[in-house]
Protein backbone atom coordinates (compact mmCIF):
# COMPACT_ATOMS: atom_id res chain seq x y z
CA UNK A 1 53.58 -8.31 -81.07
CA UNK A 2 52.61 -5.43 -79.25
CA UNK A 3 48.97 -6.31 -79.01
CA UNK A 4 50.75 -10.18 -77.10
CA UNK A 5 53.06 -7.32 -75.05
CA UNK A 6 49.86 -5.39 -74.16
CA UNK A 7 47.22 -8.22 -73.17
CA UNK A 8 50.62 -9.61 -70.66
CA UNK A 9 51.57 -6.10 -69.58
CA UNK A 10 49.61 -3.32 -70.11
CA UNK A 11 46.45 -2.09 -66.81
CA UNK A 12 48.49 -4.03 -64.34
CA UNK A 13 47.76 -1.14 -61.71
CA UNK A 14 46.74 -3.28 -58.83
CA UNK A 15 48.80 -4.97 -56.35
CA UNK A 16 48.47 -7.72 -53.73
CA UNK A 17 51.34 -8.14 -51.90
CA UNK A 18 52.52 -12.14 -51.26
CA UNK A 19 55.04 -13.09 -48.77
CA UNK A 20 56.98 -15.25 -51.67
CA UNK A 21 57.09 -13.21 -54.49
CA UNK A 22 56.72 -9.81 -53.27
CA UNK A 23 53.68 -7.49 -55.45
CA UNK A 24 51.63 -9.79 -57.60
CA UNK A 25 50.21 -6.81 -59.43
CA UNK A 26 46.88 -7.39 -61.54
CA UNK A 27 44.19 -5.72 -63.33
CA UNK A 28 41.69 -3.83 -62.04
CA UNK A 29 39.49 -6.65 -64.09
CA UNK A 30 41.19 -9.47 -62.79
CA UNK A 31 41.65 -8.35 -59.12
CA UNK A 32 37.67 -8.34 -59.08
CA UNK A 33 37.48 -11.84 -59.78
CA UNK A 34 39.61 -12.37 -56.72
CA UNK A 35 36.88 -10.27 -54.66
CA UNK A 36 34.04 -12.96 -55.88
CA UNK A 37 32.14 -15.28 -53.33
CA UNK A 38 33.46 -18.45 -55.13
CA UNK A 39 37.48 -16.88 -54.94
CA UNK A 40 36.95 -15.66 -51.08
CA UNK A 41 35.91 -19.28 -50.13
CA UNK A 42 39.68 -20.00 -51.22
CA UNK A 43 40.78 -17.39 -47.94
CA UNK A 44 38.88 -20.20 -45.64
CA UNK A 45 40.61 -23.70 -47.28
CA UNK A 46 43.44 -24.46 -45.94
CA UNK A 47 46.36 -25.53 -48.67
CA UNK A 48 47.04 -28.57 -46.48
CA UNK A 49 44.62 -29.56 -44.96
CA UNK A 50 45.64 -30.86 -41.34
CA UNK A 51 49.18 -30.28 -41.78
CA UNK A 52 49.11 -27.55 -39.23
CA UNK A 53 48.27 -30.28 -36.31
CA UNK A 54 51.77 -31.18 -37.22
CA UNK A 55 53.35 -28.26 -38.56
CA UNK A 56 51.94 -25.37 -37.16
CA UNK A 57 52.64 -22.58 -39.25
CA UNK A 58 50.66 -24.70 -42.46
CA UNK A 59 47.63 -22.52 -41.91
CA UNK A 60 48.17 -21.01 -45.98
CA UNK A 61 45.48 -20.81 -47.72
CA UNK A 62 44.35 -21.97 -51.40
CA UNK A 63 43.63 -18.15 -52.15
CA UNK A 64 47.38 -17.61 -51.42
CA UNK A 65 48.44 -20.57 -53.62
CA UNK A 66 46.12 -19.54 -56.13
CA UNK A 67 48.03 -15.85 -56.56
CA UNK A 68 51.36 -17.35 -56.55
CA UNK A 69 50.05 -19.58 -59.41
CA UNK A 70 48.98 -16.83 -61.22
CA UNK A 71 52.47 -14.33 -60.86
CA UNK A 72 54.30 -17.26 -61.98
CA UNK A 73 52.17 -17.85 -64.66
CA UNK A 74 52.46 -14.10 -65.98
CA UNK A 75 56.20 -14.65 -65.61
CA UNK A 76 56.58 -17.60 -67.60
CA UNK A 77 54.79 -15.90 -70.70
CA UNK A 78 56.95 -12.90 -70.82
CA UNK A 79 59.83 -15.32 -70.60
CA UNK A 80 57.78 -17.23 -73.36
CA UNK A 81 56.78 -14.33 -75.86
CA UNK A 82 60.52 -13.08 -75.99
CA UNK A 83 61.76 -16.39 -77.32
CA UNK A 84 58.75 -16.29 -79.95
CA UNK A 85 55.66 -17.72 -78.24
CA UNK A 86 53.79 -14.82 -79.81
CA UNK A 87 53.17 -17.23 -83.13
CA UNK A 88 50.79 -19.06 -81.97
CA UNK A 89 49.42 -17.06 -79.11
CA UNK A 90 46.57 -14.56 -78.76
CA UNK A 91 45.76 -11.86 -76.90
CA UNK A 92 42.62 -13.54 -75.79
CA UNK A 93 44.20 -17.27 -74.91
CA UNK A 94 47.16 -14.99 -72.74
CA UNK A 95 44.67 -13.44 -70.73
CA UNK A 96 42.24 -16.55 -70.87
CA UNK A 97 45.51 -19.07 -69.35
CA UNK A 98 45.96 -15.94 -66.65
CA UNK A 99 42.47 -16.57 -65.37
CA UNK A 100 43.05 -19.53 -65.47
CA UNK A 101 46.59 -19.89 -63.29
CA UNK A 102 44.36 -17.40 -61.32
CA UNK A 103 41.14 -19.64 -60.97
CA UNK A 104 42.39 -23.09 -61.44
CA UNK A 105 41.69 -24.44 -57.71
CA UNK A 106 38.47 -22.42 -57.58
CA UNK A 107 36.32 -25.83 -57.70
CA UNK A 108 38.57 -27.22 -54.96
CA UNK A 109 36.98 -29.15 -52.09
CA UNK A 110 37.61 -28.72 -48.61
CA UNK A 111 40.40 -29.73 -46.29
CA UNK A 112 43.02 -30.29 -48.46
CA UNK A 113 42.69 -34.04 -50.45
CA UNK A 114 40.87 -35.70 -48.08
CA UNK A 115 37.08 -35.98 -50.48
CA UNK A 116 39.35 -36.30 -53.58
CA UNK A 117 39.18 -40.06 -53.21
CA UNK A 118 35.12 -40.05 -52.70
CA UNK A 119 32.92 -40.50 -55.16
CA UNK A 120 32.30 -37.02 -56.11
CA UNK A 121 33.21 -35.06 -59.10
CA UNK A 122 36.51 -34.35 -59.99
CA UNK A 123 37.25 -30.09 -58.71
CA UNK A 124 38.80 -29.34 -62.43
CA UNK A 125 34.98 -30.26 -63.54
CA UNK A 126 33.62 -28.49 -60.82
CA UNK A 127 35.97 -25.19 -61.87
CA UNK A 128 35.08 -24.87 -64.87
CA UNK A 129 31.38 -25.33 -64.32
CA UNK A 130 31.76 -22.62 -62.27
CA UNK A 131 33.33 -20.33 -64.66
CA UNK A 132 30.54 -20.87 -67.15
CA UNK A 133 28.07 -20.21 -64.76
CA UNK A 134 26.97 -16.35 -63.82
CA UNK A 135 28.27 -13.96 -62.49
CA UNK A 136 31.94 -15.36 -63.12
CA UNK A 137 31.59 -15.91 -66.92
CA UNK A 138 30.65 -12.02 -66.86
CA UNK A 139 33.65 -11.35 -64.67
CA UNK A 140 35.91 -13.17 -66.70
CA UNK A 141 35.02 -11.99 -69.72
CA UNK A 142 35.67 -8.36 -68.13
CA UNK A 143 39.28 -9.51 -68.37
CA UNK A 144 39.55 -9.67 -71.93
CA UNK A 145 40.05 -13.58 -71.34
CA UNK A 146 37.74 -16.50 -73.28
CA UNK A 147 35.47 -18.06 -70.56
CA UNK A 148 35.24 -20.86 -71.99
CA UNK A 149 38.77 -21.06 -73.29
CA UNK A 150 39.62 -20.20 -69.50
CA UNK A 151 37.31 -23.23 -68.43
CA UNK A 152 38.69 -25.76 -71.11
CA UNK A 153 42.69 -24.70 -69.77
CA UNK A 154 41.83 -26.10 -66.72
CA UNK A 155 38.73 -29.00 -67.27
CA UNK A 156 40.72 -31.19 -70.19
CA UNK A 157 37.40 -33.19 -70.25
CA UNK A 158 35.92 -30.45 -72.05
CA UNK A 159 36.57 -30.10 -75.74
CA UNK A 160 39.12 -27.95 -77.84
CA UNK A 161 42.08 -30.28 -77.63
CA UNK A 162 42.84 -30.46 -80.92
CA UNK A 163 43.63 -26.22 -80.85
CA UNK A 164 46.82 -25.18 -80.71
CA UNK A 165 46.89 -22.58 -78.51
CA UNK A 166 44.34 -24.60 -75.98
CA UNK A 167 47.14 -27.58 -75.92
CA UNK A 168 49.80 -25.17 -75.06
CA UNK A 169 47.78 -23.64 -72.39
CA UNK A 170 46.91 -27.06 -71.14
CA UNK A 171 50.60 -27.91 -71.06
CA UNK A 172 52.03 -25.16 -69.42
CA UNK A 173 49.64 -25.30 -66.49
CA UNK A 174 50.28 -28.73 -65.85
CA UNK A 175 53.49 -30.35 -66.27
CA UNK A 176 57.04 -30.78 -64.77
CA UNK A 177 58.21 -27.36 -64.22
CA UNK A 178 54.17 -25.86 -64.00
CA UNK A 179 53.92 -22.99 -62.15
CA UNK A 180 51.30 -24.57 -59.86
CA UNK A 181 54.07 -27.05 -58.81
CA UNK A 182 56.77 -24.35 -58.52
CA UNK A 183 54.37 -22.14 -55.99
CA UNK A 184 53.05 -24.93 -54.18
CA UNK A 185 56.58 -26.71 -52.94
CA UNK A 186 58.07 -23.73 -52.84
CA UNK A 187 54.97 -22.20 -50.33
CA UNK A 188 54.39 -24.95 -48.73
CA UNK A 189 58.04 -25.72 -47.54
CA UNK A 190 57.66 -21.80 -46.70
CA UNK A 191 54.73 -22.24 -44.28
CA UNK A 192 55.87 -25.66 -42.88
CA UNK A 193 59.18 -24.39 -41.82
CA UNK A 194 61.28 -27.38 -43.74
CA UNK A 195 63.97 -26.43 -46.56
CA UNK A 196 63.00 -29.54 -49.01
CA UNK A 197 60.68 -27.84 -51.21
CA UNK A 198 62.53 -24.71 -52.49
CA UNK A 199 63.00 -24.18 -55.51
CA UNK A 200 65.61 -21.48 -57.66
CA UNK A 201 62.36 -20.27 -59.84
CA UNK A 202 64.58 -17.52 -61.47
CA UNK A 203 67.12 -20.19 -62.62
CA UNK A 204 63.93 -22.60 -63.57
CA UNK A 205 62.19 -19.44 -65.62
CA UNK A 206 65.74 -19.13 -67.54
CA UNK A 207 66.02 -22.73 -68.54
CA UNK A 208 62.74 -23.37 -70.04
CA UNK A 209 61.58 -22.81 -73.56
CA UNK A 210 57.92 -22.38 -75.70
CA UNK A 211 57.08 -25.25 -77.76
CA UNK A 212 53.99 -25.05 -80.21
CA UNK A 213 53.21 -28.98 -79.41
CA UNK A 214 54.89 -30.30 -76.27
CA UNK A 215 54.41 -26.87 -74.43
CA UNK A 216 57.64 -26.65 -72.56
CA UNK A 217 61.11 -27.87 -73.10
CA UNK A 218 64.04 -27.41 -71.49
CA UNK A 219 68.06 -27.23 -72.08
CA UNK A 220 70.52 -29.32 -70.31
CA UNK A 221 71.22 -26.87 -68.23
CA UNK A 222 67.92 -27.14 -66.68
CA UNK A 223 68.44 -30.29 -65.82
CA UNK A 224 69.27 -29.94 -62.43
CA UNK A 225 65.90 -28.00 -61.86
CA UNK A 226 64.16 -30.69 -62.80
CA UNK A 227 66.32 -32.89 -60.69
CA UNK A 228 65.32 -30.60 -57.21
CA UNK A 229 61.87 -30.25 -57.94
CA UNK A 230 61.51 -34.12 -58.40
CA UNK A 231 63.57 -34.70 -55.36
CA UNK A 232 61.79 -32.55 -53.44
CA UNK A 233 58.60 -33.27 -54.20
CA UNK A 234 59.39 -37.08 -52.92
CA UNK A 235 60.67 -35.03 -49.32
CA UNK A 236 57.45 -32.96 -49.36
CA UNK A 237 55.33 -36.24 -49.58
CA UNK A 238 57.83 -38.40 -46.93
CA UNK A 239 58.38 -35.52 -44.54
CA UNK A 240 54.84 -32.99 -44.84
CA UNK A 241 51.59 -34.07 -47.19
CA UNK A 242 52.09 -38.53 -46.04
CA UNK A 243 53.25 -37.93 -43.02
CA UNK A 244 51.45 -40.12 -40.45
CA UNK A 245 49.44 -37.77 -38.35
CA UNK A 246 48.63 -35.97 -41.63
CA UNK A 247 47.46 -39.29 -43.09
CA UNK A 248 45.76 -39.88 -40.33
CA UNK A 249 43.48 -37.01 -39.97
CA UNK A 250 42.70 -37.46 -43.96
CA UNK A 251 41.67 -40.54 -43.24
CA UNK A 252 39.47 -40.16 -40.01
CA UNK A 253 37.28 -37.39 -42.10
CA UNK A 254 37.32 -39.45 -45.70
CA UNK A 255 35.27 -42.43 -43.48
CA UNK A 256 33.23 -40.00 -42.00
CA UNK A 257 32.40 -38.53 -45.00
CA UNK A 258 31.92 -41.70 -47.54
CA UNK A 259 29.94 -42.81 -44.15
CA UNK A 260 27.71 -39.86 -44.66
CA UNK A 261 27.30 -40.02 -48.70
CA UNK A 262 26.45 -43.86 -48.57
CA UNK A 263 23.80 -43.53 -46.28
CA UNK A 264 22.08 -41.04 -47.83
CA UNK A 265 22.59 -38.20 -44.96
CA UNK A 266 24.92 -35.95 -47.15
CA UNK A 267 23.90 -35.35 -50.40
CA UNK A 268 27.20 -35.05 -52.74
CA UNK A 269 26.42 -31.31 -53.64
CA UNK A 270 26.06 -30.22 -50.50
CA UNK A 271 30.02 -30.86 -50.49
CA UNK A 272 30.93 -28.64 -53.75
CA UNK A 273 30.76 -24.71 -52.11
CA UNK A 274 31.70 -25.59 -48.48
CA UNK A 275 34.90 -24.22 -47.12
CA UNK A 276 36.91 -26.08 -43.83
CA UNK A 277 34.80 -24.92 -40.90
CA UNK A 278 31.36 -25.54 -43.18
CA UNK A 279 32.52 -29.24 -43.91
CA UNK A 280 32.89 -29.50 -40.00
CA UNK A 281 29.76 -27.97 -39.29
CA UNK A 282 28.20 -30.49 -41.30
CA UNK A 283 29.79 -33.46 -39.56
CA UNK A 284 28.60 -31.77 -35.96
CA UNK A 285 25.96 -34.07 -35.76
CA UNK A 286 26.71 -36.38 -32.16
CA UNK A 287 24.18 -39.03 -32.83
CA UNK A 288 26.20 -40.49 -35.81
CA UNK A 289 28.97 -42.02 -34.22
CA UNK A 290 31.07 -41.79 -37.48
CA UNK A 291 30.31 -38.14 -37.61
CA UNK A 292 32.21 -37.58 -34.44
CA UNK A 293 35.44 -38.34 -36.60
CA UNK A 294 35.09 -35.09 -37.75
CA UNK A 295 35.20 -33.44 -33.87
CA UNK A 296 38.20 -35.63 -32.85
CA UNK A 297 40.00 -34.08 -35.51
CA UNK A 298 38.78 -30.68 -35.28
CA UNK A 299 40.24 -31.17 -31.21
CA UNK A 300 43.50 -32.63 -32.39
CA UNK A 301 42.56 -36.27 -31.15
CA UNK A 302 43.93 -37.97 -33.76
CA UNK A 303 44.44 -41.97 -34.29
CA UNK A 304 47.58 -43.39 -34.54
CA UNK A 305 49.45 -46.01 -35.84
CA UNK A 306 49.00 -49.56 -34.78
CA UNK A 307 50.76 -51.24 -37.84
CA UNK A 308 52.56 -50.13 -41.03
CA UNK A 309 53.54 -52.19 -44.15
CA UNK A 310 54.47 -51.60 -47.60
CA UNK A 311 51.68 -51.57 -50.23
CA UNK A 312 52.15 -54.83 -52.53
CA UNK A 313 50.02 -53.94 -55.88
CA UNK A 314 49.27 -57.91 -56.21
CA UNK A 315 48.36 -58.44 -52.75
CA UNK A 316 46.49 -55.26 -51.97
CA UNK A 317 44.77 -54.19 -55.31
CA UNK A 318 41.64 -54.43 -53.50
CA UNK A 319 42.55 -51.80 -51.07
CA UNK A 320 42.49 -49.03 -53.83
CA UNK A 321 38.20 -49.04 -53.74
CA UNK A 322 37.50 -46.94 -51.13
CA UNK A 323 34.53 -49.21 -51.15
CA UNK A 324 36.04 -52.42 -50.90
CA UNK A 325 38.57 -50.75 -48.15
CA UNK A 326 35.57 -50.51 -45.51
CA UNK A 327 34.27 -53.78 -45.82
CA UNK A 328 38.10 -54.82 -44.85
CA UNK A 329 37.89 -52.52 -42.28
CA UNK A 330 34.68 -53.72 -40.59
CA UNK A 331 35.85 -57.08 -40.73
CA UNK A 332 39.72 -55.98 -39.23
CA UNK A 333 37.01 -54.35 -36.24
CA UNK A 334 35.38 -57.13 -35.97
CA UNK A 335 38.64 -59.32 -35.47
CA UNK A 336 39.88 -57.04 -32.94
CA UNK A 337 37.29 -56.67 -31.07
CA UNK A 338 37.08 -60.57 -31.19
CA UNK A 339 40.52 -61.35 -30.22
CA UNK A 340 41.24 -58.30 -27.44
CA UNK A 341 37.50 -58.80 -25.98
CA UNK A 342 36.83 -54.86 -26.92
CA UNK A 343 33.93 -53.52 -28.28
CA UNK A 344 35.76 -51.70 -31.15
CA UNK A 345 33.02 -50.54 -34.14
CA UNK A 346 33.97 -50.13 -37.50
CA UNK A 347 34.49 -46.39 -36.85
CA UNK A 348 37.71 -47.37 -34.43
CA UNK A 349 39.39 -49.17 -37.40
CA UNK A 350 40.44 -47.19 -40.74
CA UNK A 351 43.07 -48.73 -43.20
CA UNK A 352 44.74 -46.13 -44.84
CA UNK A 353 46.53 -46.30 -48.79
CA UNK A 354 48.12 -43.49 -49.94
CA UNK A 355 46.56 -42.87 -53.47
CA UNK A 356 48.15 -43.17 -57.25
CA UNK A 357 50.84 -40.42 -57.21
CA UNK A 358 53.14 -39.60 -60.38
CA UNK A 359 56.44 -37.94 -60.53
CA UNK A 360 56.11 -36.31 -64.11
CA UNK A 361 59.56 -36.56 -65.97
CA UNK A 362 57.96 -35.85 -69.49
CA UNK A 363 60.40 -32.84 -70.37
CA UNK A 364 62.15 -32.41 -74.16
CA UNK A 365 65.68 -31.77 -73.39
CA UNK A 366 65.95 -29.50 -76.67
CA UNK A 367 70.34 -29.72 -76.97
CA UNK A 368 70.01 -33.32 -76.00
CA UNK A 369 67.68 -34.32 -78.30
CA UNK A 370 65.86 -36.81 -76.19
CA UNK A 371 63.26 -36.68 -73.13
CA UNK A 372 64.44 -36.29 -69.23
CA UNK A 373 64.32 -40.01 -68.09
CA UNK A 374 66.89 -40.61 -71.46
CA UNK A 375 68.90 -37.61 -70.81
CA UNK A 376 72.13 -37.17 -68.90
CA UNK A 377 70.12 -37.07 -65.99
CA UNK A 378 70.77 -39.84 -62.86
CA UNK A 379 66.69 -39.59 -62.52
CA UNK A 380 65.83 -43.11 -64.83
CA UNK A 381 62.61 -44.51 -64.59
CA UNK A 382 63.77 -46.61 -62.07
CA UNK A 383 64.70 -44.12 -59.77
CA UNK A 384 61.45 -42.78 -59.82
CA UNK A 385 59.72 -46.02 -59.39
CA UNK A 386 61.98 -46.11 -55.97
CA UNK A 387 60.50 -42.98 -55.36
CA UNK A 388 56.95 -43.69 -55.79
CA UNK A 389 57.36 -47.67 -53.68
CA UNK A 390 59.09 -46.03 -51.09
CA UNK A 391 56.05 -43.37 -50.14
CA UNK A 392 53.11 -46.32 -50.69
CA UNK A 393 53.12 -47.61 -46.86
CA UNK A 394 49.02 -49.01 -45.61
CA UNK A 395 48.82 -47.89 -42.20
CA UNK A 396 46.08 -49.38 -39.70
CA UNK A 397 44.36 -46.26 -37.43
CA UNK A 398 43.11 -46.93 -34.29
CA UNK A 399 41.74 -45.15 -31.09
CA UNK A 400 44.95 -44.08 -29.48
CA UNK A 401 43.50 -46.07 -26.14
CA UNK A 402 43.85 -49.46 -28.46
CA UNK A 403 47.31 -49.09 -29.49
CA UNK A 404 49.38 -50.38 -26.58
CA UNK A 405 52.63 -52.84 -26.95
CA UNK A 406 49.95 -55.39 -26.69
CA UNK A 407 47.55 -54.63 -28.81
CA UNK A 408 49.48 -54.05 -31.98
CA UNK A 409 51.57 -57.37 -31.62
CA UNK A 410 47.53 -58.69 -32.07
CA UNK A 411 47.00 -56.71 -34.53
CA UNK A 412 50.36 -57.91 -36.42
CA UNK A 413 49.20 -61.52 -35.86
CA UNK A 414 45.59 -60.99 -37.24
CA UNK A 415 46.93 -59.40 -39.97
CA UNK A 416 49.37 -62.17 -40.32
CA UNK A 417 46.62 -64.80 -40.30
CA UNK A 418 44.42 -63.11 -43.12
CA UNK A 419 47.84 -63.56 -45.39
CA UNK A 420 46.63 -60.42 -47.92
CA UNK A 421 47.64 -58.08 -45.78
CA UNK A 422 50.97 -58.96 -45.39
C-alpha cells in the first residue's frame, strides 16, 4: 500500500499554477517532460481551434488542457486507491496512466479538429510513437512510469489489452466521467464565457468507484453527474465547438488542406509536428487559390451560410467521404456558377457534415444493478439519439459576396432539383 501511496504522492515538489484547479503540483521528473519540444508545441495549439473568432476569450491552449487532465487524473486515483484500487495496481502503471493523462494530446494536430477528418494518422498513433521515440522514452522513464505502458494507455491499437491493469488504465482515461472530458467542458465553458459546460468535479470524484474490469462505476447518486455532463456536452457542441462560424472556419482549412495532400504539394508528415501559426505558414502560398482559404481565415473572412438542412443518413451517406464530398462540391460550383452567371470555382463552394459524434452512457450503476441508459435515469437511448440528430445539420459555405436573399433561394432550388440533398 504504501509503495501505491508513494508512486501517487510522494516528490510532488513542483507546482504550476492553473486558473481551474488552482496548483497542479508535479514531480521534478514529470514537470521536465512538460519543458520538452514536443509538450511546448501544446503552448502554441489552440484547444479550439477558431472558436476565438467567435468567442474571444477561447485562446486556451492544449498545454493547459493537458495539465488539467493530468490533476484530475492524480485525483481520481487517490479517490481510487482508498476504496481498494491498490489490488490490481502498480506503482509503475500509476505513474505510467499519470504520463499518460499528462501526454495524451501530445500527437495532436493543429487547429483544433479540423485535419482529424483527412486522411492522416489518427494523433493517439501519433502520441504514442512519440513516446517511444528518444528523448521522451528517456524522459518518461525518469518518472518511474512504463513507456510503453504509458504509450499503450493512450494508442489502444497497440497491444496489452488483455492486462488488467492496462484495461483499467484504458478505461479510466476514456469514458463517461474521464477526466479529459471533465477538464475540457469544464475549461472550455471557462474560456468561452458560457455556463453550459461546468461541471461539480468534487461531487463527480465522490460518486465514482474502481472496478478491476469495467474501470469505473458509479452509484445512483451519481446519476445526476452523468446527467449534466451529457447535457452539457450536447450545449457545448450546439452553442461553442458546431457553431456555424466555427464550422465554417474548420471547413474552409480541411479543403485547403485535403486540396494540398491530394495534389501532392503537402506531404502528410509535414502535418504531424506543426503547431497553429506553422500550419498557416504552410498554406501562405498565393498562387494556389485553395491555399488562400487558409489567409481568409487567419483575417477573420469567414464564409457563411447559404443553406442549412438536417443530415438524412439514407440520403446523404455519401457525404461522410471527405472524398466523395468534393466531387459534390465541384459539381454544386459548377451549378451555381451556371444558374447565377458567376464564375464561382470549386474553392467558393464547401459542404460541410458534422462528423460521427457519441454521447457515451456506458456507466455500471453499482446499487442499481444495471447500466445508465437502464437506470432510473430520464437519459434512454432515445434521448440521446435526439441529441446526436439534433446537432447533424449539412451547411453549404459560400463567399459572403454570394449569399444574398437571391442567391440562396437558387441555391435552395438547385439543391431541390438534385433531390439527395434534400
Amino acid at each position: 500500500m504504501y509503495d501505491m501511496y508513494g508512486a501517487l504522492e510522494k516528490g510532488f515538489t513542483s507546482p504550476i499554477r492553473d486558473v481551474l484547479w488552482g496548483h497542479v503540483y508535479l514531480t521534478p521528473a514529470l514537470e521536465a517532460l512538460t519543458k520538452s519540444a514536443p509538450f511546448m508545441r501544446l503552448h502554441r495549439i489552440f484547444q479550439l481551434g477558431p472558436a476565438h473568432c467567435v468567442y474571444p476569450g477561447a485562446t486556451h491552449t492544449r498545454a493547459a488542457h493537458s495539465l488539467g487532465v493530468y490533476h484530475l487524473a492524480r485525483r481520481l486515483l487517490r479517490n481510487f486507491l482508498e476504496q481498494g484500487a491498490d489490488v490490481w495496481t502498480s506503482p509503475g502503471g500509476i505513474r505510467s496512466f499519470l504520463c499518460a493523462a499528462l501526454l495524451h494530446d501530445l500527437g495532436h494536430f493543429p487547429y483544433a479538429h479540423s485535419l482529424k477528418e483527412l486522411p492522416l494518422e489518427a494523433h493517439e498513433a501519433l502520441t504514442g510513437t512519440r513516446l517511444l521515440t528518444e528523448p521522451l522514452k528517456s524522459l518518461v522513464g525518469a518518472t518511474g512510469a512504463d513507456p510503453y505502458l504509458t504509450a499503450a494507455i493512450i494508442n489502444t491499437a497497440l497491444p496489452g489489452g488483455q492486462e488488467k491493469e492496462l484495461r483499467f488504465y484504458r478505461k479510466l482515461l476514456s469514458g463517461v466521467l474521464d477526466p479529459d472530458k471533465l477538464d475540457y467542458l469544464n475549461r472550455d465553458a471557462r474560456y468561452c464565457g458560457v455556463p453550459y459546460g461546468a461541471q461539480d468535479v468534487d461531487f463527480i470524484l465522490s460518486r465514482l468507484h474502481p472496478h478491476p474490469e469495467r474501470g469505473v462505476d458509479i452509484d445512483s447518486r451519481g446519476i445526476p453527474s452523468v446527467e449534466s455532463v451529457l447535457f452539457s456536452k450536447y450545449l457545448m457542441y450546439k452553442t461553442v465547438y458546431w457553431h456555424p462560424s466555427v464550422r465554417a472556419a474548420t471547413a474552409m482549412v480541411k479543403k485547403a488542406i485535403l486540396w494540398g495532400l491530394t495534389q501532392g504539394l503537402l506531404p502528410k508528415e509535414k502535418l504531424y509536428d506543426l503547431d497553429d501559426q506553422g500550419l498557416f505558414a504552410l498554406l501562405a502560398t498565393p498562387e494556389y487559390p485553395l491555399f488562400a482559404l487558409g489567409k481568409k481565415v487567419q483575417d477573420g473572412r469567414l464564409y457563411v451560410v447559404a443553406a442549412e438542412f438536417p443530415y438524412d443518413g439514407a440520403c446523404h451517406q455519401d457525404l461522410l467521404d471527405i472524398t466523395s464530398r468534393s466531387q459534390h462540391e465541384e459539381a454544386l460550383a459548377a451549378d451555381f456558377s451556371r444558374v447565377l452567371g458567376l464564375p464561382l470555382g470549386p474553392q467558393e463552394v464547401i459542404i460541410d457534415i458534422p462528423e460521427q459524434i457519441t454521447f457515451e452512457t456506458g456507466l455500471y450503476v453499482n446499487d442499481e444493478a444495471c447500466y445508465f441508459e437502464q437506470s432510473s435515469s430520464i437519459f434512454k437511448a432515445e434521448t440521446v439519439k435526439a441529441f446526436i440528430k439534433s446537432l447533424q445539420v449539412i451547411r453549404i459555405f459560400v463567399e459572403p459576396s454570394v449569399a444574398s436573399d437571391r442567391h440562396t433561394s437558387l441555391l435552395y432550388e438547385i439543391l431541390h432539383v438534385k433531390k439527395k440533398w434534400l
